[in-house]
Protein backbone atom coordinates (compact mmCIF):
# COMPACT_ATOMS: atom_id res chain seq x y z
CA UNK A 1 -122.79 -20.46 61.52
CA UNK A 2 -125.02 -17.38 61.37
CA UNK A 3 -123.69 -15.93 58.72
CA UNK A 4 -122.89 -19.28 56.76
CA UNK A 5 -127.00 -20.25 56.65
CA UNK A 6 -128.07 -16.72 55.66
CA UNK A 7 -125.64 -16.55 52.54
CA UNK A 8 -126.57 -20.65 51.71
CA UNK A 9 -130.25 -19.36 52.09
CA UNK A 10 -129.58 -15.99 50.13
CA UNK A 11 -127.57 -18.16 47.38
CA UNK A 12 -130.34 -20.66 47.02
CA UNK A 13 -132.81 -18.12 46.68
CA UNK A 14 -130.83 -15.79 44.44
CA UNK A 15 -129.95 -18.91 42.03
CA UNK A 16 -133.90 -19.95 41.25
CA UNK A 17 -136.35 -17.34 43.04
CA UNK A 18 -139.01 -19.30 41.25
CA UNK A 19 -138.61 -22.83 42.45
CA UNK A 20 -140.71 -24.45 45.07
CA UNK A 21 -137.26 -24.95 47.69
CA UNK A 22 -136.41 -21.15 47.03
CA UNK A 23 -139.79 -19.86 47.80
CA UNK A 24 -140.51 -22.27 50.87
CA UNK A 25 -137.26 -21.04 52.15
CA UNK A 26 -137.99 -17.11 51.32
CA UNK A 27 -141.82 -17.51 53.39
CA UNK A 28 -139.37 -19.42 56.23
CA UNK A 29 -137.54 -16.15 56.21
CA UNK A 30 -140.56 -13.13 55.45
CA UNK A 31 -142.21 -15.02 58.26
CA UNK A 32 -139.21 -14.74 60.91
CA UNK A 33 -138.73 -11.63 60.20
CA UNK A 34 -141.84 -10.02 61.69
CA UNK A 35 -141.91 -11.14 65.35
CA UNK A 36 -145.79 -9.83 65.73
CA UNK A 37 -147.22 -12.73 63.83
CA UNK A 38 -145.54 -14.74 66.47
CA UNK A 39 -143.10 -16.61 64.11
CA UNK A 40 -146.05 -18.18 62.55
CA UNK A 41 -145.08 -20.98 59.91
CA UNK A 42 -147.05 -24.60 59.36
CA UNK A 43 -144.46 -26.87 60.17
CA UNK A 44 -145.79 -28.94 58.21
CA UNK A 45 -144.15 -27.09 55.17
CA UNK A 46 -140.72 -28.74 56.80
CA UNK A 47 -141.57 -31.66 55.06
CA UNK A 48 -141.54 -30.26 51.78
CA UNK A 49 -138.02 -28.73 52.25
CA UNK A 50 -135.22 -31.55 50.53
CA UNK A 51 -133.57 -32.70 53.38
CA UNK A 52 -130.31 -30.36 52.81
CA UNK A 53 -133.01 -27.34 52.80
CA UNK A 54 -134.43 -28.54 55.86
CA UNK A 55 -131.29 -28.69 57.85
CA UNK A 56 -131.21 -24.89 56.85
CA UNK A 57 -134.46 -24.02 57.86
CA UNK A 58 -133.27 -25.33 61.24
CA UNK A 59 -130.41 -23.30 61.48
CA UNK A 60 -132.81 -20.10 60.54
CA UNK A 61 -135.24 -20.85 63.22
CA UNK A 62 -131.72 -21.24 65.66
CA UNK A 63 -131.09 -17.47 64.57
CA UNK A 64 -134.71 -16.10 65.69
CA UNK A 65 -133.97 -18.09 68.87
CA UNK A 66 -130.62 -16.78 69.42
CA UNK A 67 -132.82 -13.27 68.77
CA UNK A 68 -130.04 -12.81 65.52
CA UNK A 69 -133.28 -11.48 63.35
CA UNK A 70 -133.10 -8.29 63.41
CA UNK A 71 -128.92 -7.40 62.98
CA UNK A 72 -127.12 -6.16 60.31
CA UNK A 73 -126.61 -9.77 58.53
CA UNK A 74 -129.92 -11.00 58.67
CA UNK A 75 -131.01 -7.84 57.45
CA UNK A 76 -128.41 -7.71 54.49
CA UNK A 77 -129.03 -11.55 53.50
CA UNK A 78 -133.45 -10.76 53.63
CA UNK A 79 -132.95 -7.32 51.59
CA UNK A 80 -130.90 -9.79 48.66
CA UNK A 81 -133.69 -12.75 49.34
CA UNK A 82 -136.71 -9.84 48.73
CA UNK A 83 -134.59 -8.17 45.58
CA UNK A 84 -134.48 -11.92 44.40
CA UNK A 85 -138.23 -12.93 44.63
CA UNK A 86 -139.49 -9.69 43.87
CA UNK A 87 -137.41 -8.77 40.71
């Protein structure tokens, strides 16, 4: 499953870094990746995710649960999410 939201995620974000879903999803993701702001996210921002979106923001916060943040996938999905948004 891991593997299968961070590529949907990294796909997504890669196909329109500019749209509202893509960068709702890529502040889900920047956010989960630094465990000292305590995973802090409004979830209130879940409502703005299309329901299909939302179902994968769930399965990312299942990954920092399942403490999956930091390995080699997450890390390889975030670094094309960043090139993506960045430029």
């Amino acid at each position: 499953m891991s593997n299968d939201v961070l590529e949907q995620v990294a796909s997504i974000i890669e196909a329109d870094p500019r749209s509202g879903q893509s960068l709702l999803l890529f502040a889900l993701v920047s956010t989960l990746n630094v465990e000292k702001t305590g995973h802090m996210y409004m979830l209130g921002k879940l409502k703005e995710f299309t329901p299909e979106n939302r179902q994968l923001a769930y399965g990312l916060m299942e990954l920092m649960a399942d403490n999956r943040i930091h390995d080699e996938p997450w890390q390889a999905a975030m670094a094309r999410m960043e090139q993506a948004v960045r430029g």
